[in-house]
Protein backbone atom coordinates (compact mmCIF):
# COMPACT_ATOMS: atom_id res chain seq x y z
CA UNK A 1 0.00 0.00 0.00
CA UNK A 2 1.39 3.27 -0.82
CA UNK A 3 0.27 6.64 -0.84
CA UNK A 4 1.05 10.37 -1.58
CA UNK A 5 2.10 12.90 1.05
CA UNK A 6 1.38 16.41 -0.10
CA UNK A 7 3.25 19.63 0.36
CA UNK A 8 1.36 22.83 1.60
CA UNK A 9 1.61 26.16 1.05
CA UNK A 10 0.80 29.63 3.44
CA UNK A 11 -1.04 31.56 1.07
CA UNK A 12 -1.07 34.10 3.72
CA UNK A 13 -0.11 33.66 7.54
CA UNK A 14 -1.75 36.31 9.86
CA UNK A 15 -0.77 36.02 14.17
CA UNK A 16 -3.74 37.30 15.62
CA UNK A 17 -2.72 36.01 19.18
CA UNK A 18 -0.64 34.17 21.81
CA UNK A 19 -2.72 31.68 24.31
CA UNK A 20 -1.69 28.92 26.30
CA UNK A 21 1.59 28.90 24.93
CA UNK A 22 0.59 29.18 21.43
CA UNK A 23 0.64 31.79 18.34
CA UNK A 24 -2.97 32.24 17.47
CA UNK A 25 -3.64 32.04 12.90
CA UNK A 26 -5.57 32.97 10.74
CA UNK A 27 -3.76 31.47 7.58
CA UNK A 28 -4.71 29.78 4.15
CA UNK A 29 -3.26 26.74 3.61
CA UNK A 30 -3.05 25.02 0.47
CA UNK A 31 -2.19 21.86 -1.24
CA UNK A 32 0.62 21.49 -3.08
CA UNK A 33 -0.21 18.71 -6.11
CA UNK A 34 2.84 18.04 -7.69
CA UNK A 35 5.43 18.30 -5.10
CA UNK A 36 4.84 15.06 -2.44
CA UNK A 37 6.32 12.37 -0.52
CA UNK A 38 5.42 8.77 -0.54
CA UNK A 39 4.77 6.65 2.16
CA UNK A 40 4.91 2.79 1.54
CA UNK A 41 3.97 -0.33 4.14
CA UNK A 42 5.50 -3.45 3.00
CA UNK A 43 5.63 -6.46 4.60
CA UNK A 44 8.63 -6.78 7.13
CA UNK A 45 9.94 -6.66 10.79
CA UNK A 46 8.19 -2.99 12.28
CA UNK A 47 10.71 -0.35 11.43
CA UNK A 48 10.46 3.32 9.79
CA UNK A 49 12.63 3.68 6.79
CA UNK A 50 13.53 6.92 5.72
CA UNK A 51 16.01 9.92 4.71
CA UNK A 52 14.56 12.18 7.45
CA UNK A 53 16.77 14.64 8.76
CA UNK A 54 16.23 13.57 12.48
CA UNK A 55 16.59 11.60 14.78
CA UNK A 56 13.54 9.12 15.09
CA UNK A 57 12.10 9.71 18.23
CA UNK A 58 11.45 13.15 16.33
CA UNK A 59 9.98 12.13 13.61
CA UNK A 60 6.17 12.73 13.02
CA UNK A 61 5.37 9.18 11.79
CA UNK A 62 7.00 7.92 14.95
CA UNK A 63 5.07 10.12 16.76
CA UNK A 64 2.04 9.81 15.39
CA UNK A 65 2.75 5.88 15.59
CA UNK A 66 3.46 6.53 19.32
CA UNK A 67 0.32 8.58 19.72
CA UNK A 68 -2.07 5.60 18.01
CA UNK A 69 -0.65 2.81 20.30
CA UNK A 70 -0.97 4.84 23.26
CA UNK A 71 -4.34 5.46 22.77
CA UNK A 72 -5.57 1.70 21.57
CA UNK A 73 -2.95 -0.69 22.62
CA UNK A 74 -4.81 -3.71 20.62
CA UNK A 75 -3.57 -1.47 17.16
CA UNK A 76 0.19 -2.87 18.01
CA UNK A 77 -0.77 -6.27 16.65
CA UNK A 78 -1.49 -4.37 13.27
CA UNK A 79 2.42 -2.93 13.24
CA UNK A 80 3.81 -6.19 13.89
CA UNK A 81 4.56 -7.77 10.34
CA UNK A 82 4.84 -3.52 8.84
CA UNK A 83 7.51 -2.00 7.39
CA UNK A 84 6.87 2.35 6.96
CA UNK A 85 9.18 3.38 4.02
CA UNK A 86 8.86 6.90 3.53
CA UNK A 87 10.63 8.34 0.51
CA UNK A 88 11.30 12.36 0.94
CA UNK A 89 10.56 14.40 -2.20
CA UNK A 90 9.76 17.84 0.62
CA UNK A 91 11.98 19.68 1.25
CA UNK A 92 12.61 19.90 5.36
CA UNK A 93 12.58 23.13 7.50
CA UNK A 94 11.18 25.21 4.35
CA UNK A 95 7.55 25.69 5.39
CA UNK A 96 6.03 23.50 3.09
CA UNK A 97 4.09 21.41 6.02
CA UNK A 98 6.46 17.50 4.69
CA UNK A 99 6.18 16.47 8.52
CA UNK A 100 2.88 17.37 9.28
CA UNK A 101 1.83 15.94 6.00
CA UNK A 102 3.60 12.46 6.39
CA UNK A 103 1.96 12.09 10.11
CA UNK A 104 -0.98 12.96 8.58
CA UNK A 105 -0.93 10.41 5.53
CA UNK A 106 0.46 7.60 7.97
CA UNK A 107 -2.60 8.43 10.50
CA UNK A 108 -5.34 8.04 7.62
CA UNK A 109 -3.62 4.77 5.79
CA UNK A 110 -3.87 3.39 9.13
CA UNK A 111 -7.06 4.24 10.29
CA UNK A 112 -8.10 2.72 6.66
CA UNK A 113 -6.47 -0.28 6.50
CA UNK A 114 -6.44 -1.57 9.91
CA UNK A 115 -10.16 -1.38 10.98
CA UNK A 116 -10.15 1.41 13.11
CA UNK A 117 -12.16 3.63 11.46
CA UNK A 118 -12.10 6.64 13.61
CA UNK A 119 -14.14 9.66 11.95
CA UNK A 120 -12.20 12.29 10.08
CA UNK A 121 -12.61 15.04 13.13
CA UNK A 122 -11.30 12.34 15.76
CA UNK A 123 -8.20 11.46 13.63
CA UNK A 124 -7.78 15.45 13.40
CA UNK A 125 -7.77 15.55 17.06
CA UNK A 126 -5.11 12.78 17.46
CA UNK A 127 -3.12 15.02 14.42
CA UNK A 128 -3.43 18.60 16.43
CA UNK A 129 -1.14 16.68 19.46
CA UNK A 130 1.31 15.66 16.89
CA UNK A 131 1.83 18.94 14.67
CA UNK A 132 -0.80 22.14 14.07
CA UNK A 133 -0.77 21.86 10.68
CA UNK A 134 -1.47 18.22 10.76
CA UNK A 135 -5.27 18.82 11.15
CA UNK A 136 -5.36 20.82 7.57
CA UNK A 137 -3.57 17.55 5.58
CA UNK A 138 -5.93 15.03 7.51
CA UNK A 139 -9.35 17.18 6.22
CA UNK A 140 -7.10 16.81 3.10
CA UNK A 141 -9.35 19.93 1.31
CA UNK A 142 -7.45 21.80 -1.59
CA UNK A 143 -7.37 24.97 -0.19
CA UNK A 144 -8.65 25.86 3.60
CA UNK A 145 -8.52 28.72 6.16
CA UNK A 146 -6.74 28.08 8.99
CA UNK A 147 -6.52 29.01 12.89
CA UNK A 148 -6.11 28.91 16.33
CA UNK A 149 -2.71 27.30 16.69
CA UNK A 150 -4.18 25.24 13.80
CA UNK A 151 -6.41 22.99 14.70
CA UNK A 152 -9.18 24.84 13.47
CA UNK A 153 -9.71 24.09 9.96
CA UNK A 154 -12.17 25.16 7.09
CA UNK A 155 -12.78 24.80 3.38
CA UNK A 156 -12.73 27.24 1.34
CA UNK A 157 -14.27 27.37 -1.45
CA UNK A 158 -11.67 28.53 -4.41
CA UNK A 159 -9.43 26.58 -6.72
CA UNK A 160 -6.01 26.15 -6.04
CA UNK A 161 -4.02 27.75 -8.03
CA UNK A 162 -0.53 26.66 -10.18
CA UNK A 163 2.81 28.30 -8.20
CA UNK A 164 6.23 28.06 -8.53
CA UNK A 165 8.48 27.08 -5.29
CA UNK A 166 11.94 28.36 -4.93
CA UNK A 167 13.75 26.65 -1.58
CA UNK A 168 16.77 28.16 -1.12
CA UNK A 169 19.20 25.93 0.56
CA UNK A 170 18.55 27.19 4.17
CA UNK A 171 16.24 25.62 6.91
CA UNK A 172 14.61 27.60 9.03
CA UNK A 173 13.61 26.44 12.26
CA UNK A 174 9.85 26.95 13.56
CA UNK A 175 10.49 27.66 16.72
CA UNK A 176 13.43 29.95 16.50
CA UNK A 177 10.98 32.15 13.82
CA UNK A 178 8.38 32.33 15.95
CA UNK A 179 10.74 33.27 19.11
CA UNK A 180 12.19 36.18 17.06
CA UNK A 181 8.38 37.06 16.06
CA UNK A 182 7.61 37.33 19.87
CA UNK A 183 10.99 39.04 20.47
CA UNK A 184 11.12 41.69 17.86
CA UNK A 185 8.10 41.66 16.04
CA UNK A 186 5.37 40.76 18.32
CA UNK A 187 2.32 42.84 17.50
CA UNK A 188 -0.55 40.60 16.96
CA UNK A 189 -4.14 42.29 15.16
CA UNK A 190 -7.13 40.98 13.41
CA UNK A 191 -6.74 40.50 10.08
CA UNK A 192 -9.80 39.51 7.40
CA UNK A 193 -7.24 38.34 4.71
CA UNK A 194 -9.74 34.95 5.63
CA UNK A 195 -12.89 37.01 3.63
CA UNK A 196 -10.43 37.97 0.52
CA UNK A 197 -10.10 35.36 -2.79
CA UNK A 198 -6.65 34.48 -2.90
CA UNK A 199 -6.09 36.01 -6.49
CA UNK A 200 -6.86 39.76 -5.22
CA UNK A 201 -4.43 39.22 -2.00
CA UNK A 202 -1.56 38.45 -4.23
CA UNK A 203 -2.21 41.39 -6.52
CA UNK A 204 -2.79 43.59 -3.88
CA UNK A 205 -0.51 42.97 -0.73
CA UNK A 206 3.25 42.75 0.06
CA UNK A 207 4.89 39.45 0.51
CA UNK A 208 5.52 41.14 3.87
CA UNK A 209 2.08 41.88 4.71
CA UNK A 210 0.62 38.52 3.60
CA UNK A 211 2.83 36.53 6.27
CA UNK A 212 3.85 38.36 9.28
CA UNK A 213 7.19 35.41 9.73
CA UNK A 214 8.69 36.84 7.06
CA UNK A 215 10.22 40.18 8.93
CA UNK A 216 11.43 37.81 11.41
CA UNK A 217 12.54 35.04 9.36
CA UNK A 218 14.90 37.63 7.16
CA UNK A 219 16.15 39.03 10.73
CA UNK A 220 17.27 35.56 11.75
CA UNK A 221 18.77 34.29 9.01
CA UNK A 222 20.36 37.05 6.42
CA UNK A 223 20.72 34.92 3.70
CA UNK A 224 17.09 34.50 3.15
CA UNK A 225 17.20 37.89 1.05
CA UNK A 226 19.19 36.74 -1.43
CA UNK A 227 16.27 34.86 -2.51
CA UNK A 228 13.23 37.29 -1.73
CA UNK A 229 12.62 39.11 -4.55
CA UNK A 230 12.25 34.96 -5.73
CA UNK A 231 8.17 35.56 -4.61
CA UNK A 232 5.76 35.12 -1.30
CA UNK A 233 6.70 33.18 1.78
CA UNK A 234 5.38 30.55 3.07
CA UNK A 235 4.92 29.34 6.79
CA UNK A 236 8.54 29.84 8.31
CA UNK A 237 9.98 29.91 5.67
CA UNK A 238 12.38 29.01 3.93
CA UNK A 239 10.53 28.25 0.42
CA UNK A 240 9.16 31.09 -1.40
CA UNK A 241 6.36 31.07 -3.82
CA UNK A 242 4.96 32.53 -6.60
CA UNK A 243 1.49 32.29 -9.52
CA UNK A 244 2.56 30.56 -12.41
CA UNK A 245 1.75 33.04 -15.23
């Protein structure tokens, strides 16, 4: 059984808050069609196969595997004769969601195959304690608007469009974006980029004032504006975007 993993996009990325220890969204999200990794189960001694860059215990299969036999210890029988080959085509630490996406993926080929059948908004429950954006690949809609810390998640209703990704060759941690945000940057308003087509904010706002991590992103790592003129940020960065004319 294989299956593809998508990539995301931040269309726009709006911090509206900070509660319990989290940045409060309001974000589009949407999926990325031809860029994707694959994740495989093949028959063999329970092991995850991949070129991740981390260690295991880090990685979000392992976690969301974790997560699953914590919560219904009978599923372990299911692992037992499963081997989870995941084959990276997403780039890591460039805000295109490959983490969240592959937990995501591995959660719903599970819940398929296996017999659990948990309903859509329960498996997006178990996602939101792996990863925030975890929730947006489970509902698995083209484009969505996104918030809270992400676990709030609705369609809506547009086509996605074509873009272009340029990753430059720098990651960019999550965290350390956000902690600049907080540190340098923090000023958190409503925004209603959520009411405006996705076609009109591109022609009519800044990459700067579609994604409020890209200020801090460009303090944190210099490099980053050799490559910003490239298009619109996404997430933490580092991958830029742009419409494909």
């Amino acid at each position: 059984m294989k299956e593809k993993s998508y990539a995301k996009i931040n269309l726009f990325l709006k911090i509206e808050g900070y509660k319990d220890g989290y940045h409060q969204l309001n974000s589009r999200f949407m999926k990325v069609k031809d860029l994707y990794d694959e994740i495989e189960f093949k028959k063999g001694t329970f092991k995850i196969i991949g070129d991740f860059n981390c260690a295991l215990r880090d990685n979000t299969i392992f976690k969301a595997y974790l997560k699953l036999i914590t919560l219904y210890p009978d599923i372990r029988d299911y692992f037992i004769d499963k081997q989870i080959v995941l084959t990276k085509n997403i780039p890591e630490m460039a805000g295109l969601g490959g983490g969240s996406s592959n937990a995501a993926t591995f959660l719903k080929m599970v819940n398929n195959d296996s017999g659990l059948n948990l309903n859509i908004e329960e498996l997006a429950k178990i996602g939101a304690e792996i990863g925030s954006d975890v929730p947006f690949f489970i509902y698995d809609f083209d484009v969505a608007n996104v918030y809270g810390r992400g676990e709030i998640v609705k369609k809506y209703d547009e086509e996605a469009i074509d873009v272009e990704i340029g990753v430059p060759p720098i990651e960019c941690s999550t965290p350390a974006v956000f902690q600049m945000y907080r540190e340098k940057y923090f000023n958190p308003q409503k925004s209603n980029f959520d009411e405006i087509p996705t076609k009109e904010l591109l022609t009519t706002k800044t990459p700067e004032e579609l994604n409020d991590l890209l200020r801090p992103a460009l303090a944190l790592y210099s490099d980053l504006f050799k490559y910003k003129d490239f298009g619109y940020f996404s997430g933490s960065g580092s991958a830029f975007f742009k419409p494909k004319i």
